[in-house]
C-alpha atoms as a PDB file:
ATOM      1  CA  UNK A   1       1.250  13.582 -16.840  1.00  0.00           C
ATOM      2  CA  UNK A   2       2.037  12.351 -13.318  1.00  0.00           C
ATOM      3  CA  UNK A   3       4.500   9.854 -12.576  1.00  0.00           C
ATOM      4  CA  UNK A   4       1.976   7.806 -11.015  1.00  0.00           C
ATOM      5  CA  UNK A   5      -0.249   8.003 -14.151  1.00  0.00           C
ATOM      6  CA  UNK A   6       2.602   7.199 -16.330  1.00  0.00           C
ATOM      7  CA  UNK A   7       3.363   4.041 -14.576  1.00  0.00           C
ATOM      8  CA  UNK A   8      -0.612   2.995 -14.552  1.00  0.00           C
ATOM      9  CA  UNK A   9       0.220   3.166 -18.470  1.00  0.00           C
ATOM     10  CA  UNK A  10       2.886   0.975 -18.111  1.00  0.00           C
ATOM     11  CA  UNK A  11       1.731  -1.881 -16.157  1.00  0.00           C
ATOM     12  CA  UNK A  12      -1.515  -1.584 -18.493  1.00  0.00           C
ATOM     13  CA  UNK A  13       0.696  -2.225 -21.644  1.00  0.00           C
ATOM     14  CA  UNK A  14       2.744  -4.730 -19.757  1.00  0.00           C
ATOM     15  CA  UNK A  15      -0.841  -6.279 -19.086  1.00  0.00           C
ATOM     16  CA  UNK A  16      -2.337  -5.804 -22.401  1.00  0.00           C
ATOM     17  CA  UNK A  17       0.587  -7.088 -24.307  1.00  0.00           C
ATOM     18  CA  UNK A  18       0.365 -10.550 -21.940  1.00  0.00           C
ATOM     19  CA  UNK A  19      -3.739 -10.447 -22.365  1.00  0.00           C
ATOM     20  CA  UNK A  20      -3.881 -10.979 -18.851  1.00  0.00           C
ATOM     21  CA  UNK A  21      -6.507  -7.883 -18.441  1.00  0.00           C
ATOM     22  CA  UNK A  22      -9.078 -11.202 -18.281  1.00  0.00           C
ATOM     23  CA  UNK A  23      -7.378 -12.319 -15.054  1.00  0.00           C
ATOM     24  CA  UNK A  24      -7.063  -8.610 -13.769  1.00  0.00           C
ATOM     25  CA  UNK A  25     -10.376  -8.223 -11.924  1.00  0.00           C
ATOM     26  CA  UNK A  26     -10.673  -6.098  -8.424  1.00  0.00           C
ATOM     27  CA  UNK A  27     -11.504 -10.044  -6.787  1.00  0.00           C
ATOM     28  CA  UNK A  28      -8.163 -11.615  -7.884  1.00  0.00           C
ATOM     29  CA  UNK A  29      -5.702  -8.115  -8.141  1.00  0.00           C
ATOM     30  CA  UNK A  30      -6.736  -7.396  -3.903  1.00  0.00           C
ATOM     31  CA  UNK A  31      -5.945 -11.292  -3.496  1.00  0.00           C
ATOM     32  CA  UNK A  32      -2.726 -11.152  -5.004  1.00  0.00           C
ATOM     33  CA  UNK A  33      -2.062  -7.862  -3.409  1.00  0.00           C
ATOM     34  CA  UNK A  34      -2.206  -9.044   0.087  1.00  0.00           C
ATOM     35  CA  UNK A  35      -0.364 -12.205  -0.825  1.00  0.00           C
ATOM     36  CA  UNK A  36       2.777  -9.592  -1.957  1.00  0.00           C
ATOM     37  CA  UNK A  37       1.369  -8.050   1.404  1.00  0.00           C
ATOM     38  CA  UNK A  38       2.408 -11.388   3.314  1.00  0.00           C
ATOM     39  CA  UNK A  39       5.533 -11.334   1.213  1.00  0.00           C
ATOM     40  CA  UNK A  40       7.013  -8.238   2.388  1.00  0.00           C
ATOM     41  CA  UNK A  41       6.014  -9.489   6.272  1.00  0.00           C
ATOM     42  CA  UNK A  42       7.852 -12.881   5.617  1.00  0.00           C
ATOM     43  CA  UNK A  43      11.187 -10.873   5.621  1.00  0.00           C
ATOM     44  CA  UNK A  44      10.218  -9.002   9.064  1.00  0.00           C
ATOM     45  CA  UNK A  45       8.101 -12.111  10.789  1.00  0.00           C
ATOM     46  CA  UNK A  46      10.935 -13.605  13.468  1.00  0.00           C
ATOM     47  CA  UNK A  47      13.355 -10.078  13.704  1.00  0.00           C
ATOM     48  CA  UNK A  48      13.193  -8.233  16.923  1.00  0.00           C
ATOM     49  CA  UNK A  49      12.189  -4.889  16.586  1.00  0.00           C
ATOM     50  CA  UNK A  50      15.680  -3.613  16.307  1.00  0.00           C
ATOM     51  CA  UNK A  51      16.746  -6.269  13.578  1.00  0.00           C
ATOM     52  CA  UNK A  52      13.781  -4.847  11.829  1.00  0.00           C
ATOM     53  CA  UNK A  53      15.495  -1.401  11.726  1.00  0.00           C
ATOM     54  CA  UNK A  54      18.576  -2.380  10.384  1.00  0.00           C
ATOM     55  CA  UNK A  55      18.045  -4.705   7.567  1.00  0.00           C
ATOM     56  CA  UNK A  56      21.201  -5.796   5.551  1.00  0.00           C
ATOM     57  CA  UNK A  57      21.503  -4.022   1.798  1.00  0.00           C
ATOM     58  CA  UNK A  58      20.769  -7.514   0.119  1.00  0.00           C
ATOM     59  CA  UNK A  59      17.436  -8.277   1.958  1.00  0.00           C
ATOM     60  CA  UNK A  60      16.306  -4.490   1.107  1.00  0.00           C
ATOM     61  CA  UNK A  61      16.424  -5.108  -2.580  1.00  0.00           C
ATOM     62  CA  UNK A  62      14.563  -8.210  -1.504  1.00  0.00           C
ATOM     63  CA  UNK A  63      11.834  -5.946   0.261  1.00  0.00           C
ATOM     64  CA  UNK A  64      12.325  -3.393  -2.293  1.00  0.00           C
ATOM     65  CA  UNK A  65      10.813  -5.973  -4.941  1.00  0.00           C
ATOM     66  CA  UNK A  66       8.399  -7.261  -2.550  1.00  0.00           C
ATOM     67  CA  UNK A  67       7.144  -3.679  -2.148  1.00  0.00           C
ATOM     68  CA  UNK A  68       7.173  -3.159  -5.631  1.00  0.00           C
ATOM     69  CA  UNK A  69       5.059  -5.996  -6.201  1.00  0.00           C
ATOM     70  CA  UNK A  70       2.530  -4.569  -3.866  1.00  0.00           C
ATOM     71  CA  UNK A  71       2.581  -1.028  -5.420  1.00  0.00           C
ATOM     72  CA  UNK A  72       1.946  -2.587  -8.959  1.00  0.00           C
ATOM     73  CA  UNK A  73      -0.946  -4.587  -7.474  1.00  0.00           C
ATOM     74  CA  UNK A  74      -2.433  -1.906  -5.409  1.00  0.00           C
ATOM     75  CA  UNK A  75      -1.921   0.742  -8.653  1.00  0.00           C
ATOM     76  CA  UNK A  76      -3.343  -1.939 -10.919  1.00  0.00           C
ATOM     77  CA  UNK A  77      -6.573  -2.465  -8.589  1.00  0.00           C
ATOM     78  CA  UNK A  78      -7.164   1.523  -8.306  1.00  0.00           C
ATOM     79  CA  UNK A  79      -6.917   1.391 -12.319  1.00  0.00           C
ATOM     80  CA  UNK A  80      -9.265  -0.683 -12.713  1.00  0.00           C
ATOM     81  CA  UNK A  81     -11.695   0.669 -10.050  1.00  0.00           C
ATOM     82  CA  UNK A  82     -10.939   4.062 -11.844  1.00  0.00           C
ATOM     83  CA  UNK A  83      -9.894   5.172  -8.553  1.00  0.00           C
ATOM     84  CA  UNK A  84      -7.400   8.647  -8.183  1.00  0.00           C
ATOM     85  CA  UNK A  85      -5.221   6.894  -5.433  1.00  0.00           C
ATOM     86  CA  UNK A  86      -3.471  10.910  -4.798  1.00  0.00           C
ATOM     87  CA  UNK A  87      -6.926  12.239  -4.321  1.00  0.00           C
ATOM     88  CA  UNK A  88      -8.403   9.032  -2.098  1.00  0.00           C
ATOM     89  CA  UNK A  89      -5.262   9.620  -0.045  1.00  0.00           C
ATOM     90  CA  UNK A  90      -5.715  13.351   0.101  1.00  0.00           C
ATOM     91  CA  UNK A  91      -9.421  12.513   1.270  1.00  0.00           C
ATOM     92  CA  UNK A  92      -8.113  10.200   3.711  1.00  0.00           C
ATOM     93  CA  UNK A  93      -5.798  12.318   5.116  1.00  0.00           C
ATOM     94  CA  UNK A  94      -8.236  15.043   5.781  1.00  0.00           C
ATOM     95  CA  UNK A  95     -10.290  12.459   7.606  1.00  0.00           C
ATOM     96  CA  UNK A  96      -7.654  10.884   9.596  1.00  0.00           C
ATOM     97  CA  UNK A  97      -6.503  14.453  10.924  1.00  0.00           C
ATOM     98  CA  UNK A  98     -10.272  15.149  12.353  1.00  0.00           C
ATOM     99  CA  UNK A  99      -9.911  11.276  13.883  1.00  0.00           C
ATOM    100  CA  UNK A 100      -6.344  11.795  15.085  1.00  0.00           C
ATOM    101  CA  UNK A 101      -5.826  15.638  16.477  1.00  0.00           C
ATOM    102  CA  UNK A 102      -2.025  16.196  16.875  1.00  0.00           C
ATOM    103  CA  UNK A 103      -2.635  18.045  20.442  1.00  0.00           C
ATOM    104  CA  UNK A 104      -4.695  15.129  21.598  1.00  0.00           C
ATOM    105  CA  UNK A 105      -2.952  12.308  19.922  1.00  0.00           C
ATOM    106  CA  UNK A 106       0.870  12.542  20.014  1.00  0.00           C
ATOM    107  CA  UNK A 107       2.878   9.611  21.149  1.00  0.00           C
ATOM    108  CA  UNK A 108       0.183   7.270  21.390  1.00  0.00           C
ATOM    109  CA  UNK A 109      -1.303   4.874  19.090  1.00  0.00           C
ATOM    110  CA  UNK A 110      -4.293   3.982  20.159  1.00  0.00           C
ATOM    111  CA  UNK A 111      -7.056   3.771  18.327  1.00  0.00           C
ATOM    112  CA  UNK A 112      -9.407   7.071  17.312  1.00  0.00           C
ATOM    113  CA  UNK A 113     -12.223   5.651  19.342  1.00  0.00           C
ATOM    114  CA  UNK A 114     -10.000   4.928  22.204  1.00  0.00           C
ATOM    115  CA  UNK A 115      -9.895   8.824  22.681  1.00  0.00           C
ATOM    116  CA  UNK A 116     -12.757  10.095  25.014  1.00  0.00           C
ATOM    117  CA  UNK A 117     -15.139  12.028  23.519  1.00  0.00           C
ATOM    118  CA  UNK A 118     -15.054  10.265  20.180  1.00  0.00           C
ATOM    119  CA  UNK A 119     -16.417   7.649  18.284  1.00  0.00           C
END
């Protein structure tokens, strides 16, 4: 068993001994995932971009809970969706490499349909 899987048993017990699997629909887990989402952006909303690369140890373990908040919401919501996140990212990333073409795409970050010949 993968790590991953192991913790999808653990925030289901941690669910399932609260009963709160009622309140755990995909409508109100992707709510309060991007509301974690916002969380973790409160801490980087006013730095400049160099204050955002150098965050002080105590605000990390801030983020570091913020982010773990949005893992557990985001693993939670896959659960329930009985969606493989390691194979939907695999997937992805096979797609994003035919959108984004290292030789054709390095150092910029525009958009794939910003590229010519693509859409």
């Amino acid at each position: 068993m993968s790590e991953l899987d192991e913790l999808k048993l653990k925030i289901r017990k941690f669910v399932d001994d609260r009963d709160w699997d009622q309140y755990n629909t995909p409508k109100n887990l992707s709510m309060a995932l991007i509301a974690e989402c916002g969380e973790v952006v409160e801490h980087f909303q006013w730095l400049t971009e160099e204050q955002s690369s150098q965050i002080p140890a105590e605000n990390l373990e801030e983020i570091g809970h913020e982010l773990a908040d949005v893992f557990v919401y985001l693993l939670r919501l896959s659960d329930k969706l009985g969606i493989d996140l390691v194979e939907a990212v695999n997937r992805k990333m096979i797609l994003n490499e035919e959108k984004y073409p290292a030789d054709e795409v390095r150092g910029s970050a525009k958009k794939y349909t910003e590229y010519k010949n693509r859409s």
